[in-house]
Protein backbone atom coordinates (compact mmCIF):
# COMPACT_ATOMS: atom_id res chain seq x y z
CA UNK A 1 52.75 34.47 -79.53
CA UNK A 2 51.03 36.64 -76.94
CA UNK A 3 51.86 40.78 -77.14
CA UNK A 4 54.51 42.33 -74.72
CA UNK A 5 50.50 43.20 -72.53
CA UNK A 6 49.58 39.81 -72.41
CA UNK A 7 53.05 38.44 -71.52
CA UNK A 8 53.03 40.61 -68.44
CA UNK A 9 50.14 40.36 -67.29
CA UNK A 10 50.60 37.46 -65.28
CA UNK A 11 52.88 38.69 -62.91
CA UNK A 12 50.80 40.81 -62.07
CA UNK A 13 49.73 38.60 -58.63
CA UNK A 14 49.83 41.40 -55.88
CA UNK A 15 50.40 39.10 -52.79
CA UNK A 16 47.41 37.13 -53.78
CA UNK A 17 47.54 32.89 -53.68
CA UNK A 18 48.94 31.22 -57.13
CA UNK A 19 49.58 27.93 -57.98
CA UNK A 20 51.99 25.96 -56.47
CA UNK A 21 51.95 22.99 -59.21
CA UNK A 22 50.01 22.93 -62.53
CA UNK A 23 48.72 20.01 -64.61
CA UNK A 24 49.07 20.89 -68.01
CA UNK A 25 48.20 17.63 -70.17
CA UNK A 26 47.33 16.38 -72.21
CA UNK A 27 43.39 16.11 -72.96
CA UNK A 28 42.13 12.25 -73.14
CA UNK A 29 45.43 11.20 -70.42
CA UNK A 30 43.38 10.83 -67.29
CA UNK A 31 44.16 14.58 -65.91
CA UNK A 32 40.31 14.46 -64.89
CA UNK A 33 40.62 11.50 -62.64
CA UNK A 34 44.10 13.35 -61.42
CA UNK A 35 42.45 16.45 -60.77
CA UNK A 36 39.57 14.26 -58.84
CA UNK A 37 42.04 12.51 -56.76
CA UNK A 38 44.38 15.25 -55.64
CA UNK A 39 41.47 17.65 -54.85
CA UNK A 40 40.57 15.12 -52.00
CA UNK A 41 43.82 15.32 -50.47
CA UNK A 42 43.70 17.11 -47.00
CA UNK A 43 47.16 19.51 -47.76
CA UNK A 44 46.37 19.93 -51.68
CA UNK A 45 43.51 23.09 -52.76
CA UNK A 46 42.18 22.36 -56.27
CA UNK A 47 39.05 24.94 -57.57
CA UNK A 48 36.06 23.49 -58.62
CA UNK A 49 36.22 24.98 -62.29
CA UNK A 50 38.73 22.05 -63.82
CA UNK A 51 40.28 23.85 -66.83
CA UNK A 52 40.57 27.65 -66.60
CA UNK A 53 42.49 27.85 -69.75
CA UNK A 54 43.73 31.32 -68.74
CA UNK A 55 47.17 31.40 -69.27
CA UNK A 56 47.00 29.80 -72.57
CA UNK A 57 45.91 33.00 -74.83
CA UNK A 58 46.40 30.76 -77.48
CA UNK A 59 43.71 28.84 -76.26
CA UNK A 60 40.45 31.75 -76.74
CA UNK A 61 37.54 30.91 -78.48
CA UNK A 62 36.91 32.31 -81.77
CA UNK A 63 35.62 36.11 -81.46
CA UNK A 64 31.45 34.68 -81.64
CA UNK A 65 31.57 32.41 -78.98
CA UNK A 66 33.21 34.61 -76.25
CA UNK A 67 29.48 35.05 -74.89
CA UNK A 68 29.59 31.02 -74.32
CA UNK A 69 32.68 31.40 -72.36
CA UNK A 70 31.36 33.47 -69.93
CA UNK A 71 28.05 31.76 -69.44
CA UNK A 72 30.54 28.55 -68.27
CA UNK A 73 32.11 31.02 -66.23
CA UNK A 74 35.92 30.71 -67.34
CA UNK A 75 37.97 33.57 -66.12
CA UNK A 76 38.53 36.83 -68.29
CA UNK A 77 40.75 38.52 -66.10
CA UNK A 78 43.72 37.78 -63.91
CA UNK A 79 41.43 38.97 -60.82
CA UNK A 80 39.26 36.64 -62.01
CA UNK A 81 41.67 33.78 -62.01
CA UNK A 82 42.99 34.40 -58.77
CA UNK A 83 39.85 34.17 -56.91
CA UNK A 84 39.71 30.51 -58.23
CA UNK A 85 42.56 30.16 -55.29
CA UNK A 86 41.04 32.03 -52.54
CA UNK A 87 39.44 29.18 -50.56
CA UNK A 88 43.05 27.74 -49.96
CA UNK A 89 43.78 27.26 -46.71
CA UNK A 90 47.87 28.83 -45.82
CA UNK A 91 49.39 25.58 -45.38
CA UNK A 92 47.41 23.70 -48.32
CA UNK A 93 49.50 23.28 -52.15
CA UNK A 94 47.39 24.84 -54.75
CA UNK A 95 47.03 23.39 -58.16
CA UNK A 96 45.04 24.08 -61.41
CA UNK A 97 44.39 21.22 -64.49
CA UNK A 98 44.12 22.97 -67.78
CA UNK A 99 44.92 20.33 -70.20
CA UNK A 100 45.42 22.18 -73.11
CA UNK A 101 48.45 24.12 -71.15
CA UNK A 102 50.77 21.55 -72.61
CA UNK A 103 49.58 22.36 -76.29
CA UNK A 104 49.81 25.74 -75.84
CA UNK A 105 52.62 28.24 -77.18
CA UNK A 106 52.29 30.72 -74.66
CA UNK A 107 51.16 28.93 -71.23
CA UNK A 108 54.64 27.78 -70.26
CA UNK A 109 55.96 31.52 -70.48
CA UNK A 110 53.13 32.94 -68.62
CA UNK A 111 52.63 30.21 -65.99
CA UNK A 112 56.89 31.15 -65.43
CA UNK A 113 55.68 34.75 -64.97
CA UNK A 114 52.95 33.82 -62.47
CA UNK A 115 54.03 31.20 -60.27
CA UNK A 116 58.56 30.74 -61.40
CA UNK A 117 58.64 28.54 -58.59
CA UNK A 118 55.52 26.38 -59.73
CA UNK A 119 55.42 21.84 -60.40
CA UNK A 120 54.59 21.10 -63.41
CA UNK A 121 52.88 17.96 -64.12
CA UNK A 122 52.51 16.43 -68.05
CA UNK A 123 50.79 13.17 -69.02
CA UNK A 124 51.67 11.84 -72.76
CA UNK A 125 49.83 8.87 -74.74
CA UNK A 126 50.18 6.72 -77.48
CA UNK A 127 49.68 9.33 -79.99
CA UNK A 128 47.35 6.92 -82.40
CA UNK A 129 45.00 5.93 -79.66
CA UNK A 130 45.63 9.69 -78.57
CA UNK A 131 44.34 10.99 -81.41
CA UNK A 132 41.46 8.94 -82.05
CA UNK A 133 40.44 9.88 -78.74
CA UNK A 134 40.58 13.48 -78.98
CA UNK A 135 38.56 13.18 -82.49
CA UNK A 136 36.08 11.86 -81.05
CA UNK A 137 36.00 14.28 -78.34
CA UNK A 138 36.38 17.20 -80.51
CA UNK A 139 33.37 15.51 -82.59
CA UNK A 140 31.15 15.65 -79.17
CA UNK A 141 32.17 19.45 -78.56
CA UNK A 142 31.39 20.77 -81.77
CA UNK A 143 34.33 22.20 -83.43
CA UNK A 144 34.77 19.10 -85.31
CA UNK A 145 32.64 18.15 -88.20
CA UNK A 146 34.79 15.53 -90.33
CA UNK A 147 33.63 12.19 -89.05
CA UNK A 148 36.79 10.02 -90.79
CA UNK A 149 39.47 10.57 -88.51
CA UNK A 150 41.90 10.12 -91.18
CA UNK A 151 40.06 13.07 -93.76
CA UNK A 152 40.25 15.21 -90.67
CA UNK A 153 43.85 15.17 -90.06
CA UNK A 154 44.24 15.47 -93.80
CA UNK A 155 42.90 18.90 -93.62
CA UNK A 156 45.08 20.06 -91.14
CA UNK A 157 46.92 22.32 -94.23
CA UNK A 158 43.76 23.63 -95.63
CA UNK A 159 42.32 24.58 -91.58
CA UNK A 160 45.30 26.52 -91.14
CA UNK A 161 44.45 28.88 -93.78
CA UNK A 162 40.92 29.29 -92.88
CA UNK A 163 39.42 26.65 -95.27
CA UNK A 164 37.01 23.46 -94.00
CA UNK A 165 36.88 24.56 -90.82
CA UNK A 166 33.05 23.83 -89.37
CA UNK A 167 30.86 26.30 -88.59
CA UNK A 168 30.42 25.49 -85.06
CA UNK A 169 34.12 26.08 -84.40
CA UNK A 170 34.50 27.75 -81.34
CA UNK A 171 38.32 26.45 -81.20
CA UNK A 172 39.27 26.17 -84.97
CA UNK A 173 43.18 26.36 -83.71
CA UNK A 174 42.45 23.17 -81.76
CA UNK A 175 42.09 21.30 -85.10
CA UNK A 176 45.75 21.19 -85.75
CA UNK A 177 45.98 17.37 -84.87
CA UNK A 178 49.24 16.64 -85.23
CA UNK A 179 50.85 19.57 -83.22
CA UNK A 180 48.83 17.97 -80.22
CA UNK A 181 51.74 15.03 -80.45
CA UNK A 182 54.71 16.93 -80.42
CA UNK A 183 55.39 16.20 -77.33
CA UNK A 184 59.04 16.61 -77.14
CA UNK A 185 58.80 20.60 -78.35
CA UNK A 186 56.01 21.36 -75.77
CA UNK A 187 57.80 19.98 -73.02
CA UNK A 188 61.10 21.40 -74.39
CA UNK A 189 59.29 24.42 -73.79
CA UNK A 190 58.30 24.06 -70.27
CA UNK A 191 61.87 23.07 -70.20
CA UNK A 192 62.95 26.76 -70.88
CA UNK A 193 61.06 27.78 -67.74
CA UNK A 194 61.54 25.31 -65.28
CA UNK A 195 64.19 22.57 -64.20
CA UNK A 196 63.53 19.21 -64.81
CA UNK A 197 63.39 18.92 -60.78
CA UNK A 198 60.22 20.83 -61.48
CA UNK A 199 58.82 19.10 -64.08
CA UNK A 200 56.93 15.38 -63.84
CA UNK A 201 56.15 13.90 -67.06
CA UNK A 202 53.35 11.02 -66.36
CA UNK A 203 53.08 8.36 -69.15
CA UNK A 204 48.83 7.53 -69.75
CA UNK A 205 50.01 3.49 -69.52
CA UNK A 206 51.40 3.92 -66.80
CA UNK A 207 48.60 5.93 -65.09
CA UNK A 208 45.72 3.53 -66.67
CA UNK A 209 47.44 0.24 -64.97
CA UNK A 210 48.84 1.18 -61.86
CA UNK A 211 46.96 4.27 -60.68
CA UNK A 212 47.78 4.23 -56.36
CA UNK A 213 51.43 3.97 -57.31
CA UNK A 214 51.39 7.21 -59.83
CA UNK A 215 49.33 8.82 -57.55
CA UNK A 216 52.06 7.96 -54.83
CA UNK A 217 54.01 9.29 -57.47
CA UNK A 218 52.49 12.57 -57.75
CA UNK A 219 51.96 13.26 -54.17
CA UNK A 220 56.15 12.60 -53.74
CA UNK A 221 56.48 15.43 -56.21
CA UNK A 222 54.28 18.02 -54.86
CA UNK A 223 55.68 17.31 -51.42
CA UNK A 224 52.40 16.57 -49.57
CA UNK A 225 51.49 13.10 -47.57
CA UNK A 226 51.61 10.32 -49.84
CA UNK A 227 49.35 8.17 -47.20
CA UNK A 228 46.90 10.36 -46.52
CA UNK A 229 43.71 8.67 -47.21
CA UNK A 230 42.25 10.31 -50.71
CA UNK A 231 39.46 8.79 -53.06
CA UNK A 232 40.80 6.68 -56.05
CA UNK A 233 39.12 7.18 -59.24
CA UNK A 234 39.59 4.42 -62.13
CA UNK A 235 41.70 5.76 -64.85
CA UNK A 236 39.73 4.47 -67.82
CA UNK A 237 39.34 7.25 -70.32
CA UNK A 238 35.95 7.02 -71.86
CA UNK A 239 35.31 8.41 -75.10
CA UNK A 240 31.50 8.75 -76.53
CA UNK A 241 30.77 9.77 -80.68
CA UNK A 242 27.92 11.93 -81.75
CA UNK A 243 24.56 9.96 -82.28
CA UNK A 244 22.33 12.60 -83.15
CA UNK A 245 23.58 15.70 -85.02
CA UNK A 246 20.09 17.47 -85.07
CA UNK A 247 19.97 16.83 -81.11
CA UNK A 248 23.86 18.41 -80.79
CA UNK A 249 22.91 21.24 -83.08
CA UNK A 250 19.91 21.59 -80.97
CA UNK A 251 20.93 21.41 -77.70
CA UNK A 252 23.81 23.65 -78.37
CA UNK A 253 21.32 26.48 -80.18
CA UNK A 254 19.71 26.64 -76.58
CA UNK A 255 23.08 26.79 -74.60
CA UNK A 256 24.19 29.87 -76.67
CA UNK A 257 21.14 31.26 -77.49
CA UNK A 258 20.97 31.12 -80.97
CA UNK A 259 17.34 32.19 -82.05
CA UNK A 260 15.17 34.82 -79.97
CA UNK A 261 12.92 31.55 -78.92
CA UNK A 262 16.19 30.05 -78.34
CA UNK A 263 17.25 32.77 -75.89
CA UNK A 264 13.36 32.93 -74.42
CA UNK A 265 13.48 28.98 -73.37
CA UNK A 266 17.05 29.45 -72.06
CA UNK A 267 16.16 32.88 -69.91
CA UNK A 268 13.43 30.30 -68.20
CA UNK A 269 15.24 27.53 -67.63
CA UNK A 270 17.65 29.19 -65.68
CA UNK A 271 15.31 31.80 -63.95
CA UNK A 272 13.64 27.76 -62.49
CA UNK A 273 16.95 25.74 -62.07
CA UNK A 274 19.90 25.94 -60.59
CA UNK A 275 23.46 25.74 -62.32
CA UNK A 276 24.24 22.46 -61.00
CA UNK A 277 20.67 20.83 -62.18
CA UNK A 278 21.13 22.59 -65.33
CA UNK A 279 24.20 21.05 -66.10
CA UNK A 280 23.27 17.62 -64.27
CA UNK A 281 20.23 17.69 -67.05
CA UNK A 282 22.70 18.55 -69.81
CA UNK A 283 25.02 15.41 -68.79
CA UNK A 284 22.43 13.33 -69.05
CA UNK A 285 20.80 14.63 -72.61
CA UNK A 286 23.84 14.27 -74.26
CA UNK A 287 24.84 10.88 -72.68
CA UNK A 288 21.47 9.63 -73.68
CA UNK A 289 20.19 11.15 -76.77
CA UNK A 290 23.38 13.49 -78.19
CA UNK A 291 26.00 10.82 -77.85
CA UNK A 292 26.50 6.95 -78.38
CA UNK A 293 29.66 4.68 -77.82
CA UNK A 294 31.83 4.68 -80.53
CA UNK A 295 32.81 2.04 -83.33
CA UNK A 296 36.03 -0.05 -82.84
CA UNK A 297 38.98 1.87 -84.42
CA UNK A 298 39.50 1.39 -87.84
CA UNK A 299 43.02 -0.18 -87.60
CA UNK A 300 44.42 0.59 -91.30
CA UNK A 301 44.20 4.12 -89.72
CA UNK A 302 45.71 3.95 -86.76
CA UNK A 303 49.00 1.86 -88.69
CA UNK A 304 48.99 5.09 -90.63
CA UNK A 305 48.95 7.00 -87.28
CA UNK A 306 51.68 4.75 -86.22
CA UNK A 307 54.22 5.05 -89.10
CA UNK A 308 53.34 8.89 -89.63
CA UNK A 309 54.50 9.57 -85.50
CA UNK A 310 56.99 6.72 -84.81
CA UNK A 311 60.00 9.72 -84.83
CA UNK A 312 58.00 11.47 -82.19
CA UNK A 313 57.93 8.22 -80.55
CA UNK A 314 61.38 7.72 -81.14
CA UNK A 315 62.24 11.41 -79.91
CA UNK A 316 60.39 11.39 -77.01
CA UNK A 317 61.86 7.89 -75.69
CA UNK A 318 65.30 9.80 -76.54
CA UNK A 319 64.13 13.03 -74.55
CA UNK A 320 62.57 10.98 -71.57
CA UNK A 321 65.05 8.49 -71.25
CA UNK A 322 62.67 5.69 -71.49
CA UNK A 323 61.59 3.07 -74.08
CA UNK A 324 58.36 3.68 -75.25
CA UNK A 325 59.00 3.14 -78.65
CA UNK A 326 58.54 -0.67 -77.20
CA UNK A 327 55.82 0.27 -74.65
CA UNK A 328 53.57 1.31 -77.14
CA UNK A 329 54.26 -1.32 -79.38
CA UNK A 330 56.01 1.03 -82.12
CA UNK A 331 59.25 -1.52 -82.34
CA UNK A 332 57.61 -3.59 -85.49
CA UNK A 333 56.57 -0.16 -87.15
CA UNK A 334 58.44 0.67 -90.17
């Protein structure tokens, strides 16, 4: 939980622009292609930094990388998070997408201390395919080394006492697989804060098949035009595994810094590019060389998955009124 400090510091807005609706998740949902769409809308403001991650203190990296999150620019301060907001025009809605909001313990509380009167907005998956997803994704940051989905959610009792976690870790808390899925306790705790009037809970499915009508959706809720004329973005969440481990390890040695040559090739670089070529170059190193599609899902694993979070499943349809227990195809799971 954050300290009494942390907790208030939030509130702390002095007549400055906050958020009028937040998306808060989940990773690997489609929240990217959200953030893309809304951003184009005329009466919406959206900051080009997707993913500020400040209200979740839960969410900091681990005390080593803190240099890497300011290189990527993430806010440290609340000054620094308001001025995300600052190009909004007075009549536009202003949103943020930090995915990992929805995950976090302390985000709903402090996102109620900011902005009481905020929209929040939650997407949910099929927590098998969900999961497999994320691995992977955690697998491309870095903080995951454990290529066997099903060893690394086997560890989850050792990581939380400080054991197998990889030495890249930047986000060791992230590891924690299955508290990503319970979904009915982290909205439960949005719950606390706001009224269900203020709270949209998207389902991936949903989102994946029928994007213009749960964009129509979202645009109802926030209160803006839902004609306006915005750029669609396919919802089709694409998920990449490592190909070359010397080429991550390398690639990320010159992001942070690593080595004194490290840090010499890095200070050039960026005293002859510019941020966006620099990370227009990095896109395309890691989709090329770093990363490579993955293999099909290994399917005795994600029955396991299945059987292991069919009550969440089962609570969730409960919580949501809605049957996704047949939706995602959890009714012949036993």
């Amino acid at each position: 939980m954050a300290t009494s400090a942390e907790s208030q510091a939030p509130a702390r807005a002095s007549g400055r622009r906050v958020p009028d609706f937040f998306i808060v998740g989940s990773p690997k949902t489609g929240t990217t292609a959200l953030y893309e769409m809304l951003r184009t809308h005329p009466q919406i403001y959206m900051p080009d930094l997707k993913e500020p991650r400040f209200l979740a203190s839960d969410m900091a990296p681990a005390p080593e990388h803190a240099g890497e999150r300011r290189e990527l620019g993430y806010p440290r301060t609340l000054d620094d998070y308001l001025a995300l907001f600052e190009g909004a025009r007075a009549e536009q809605r202003v949103g943020e997408a930090s995915t990992f909001y929805l995950w976090s313990a302390t985000a709903a509380q402090r996102i109620a201390q900011l902005a009481p009167d905020a929209r929040i907005i939650a997407i949910v998956r099929e927590p098998a395919s969900f999961l497999r997803s994320m691995h992977l994704m955690f697998l491309r940051w870095g903080i995951e080394a454990e290529q066997d989905l099903r060893t690394a959610i086997s560890m989850e009792d050792a990581r939380r006492e400080g054991r197998q976690i990889p030495g890249h870790s930047h986000r060791p808390q992230l590891l924690q697989y299955s508290d990503h899925v319970r979904y009915v306790e982290q909205l439960r705790r949005y719950g606390e804060h706001f009224s269900r009037e203020r709270m949209l809970v998207l389902v991936y499915e949903d989102f994946h098949r029928d994007n213009d009508a749960t964009l129509r959706t979202v645009m109802q809720f926030l209160g803006v035009d839902d004609g306006a004329p915005i750029d669609t973005t396919s919802v089709n969440v694409t998920t990449r595994t490592v190909r070359s481990w010397r080429a991550k390890h390398l690639l990320r040695s010159l992001r942070s810094g690593e080595s004194p040559l490290a840090r010499s090739t890095k200070a050039t670089i960026k005293t002859l590019t510019t941020r966006r070529l620099r990370r227009r170059v990095n896109r395309t190193v890691r989709e090329r060389i770093v990363t490579a599609a993955p293999p099909p899902p290994d399917e005795s694993v994600m029955l396991e998955l299945r059987r292991r979070y069919k009550p969440e499943v089962v609570a969730l349809s409960e919580y949501l009124d809605r049957d996704l227990v047949s939706l995602w195809g959890y009714e012949q799971i036993d």
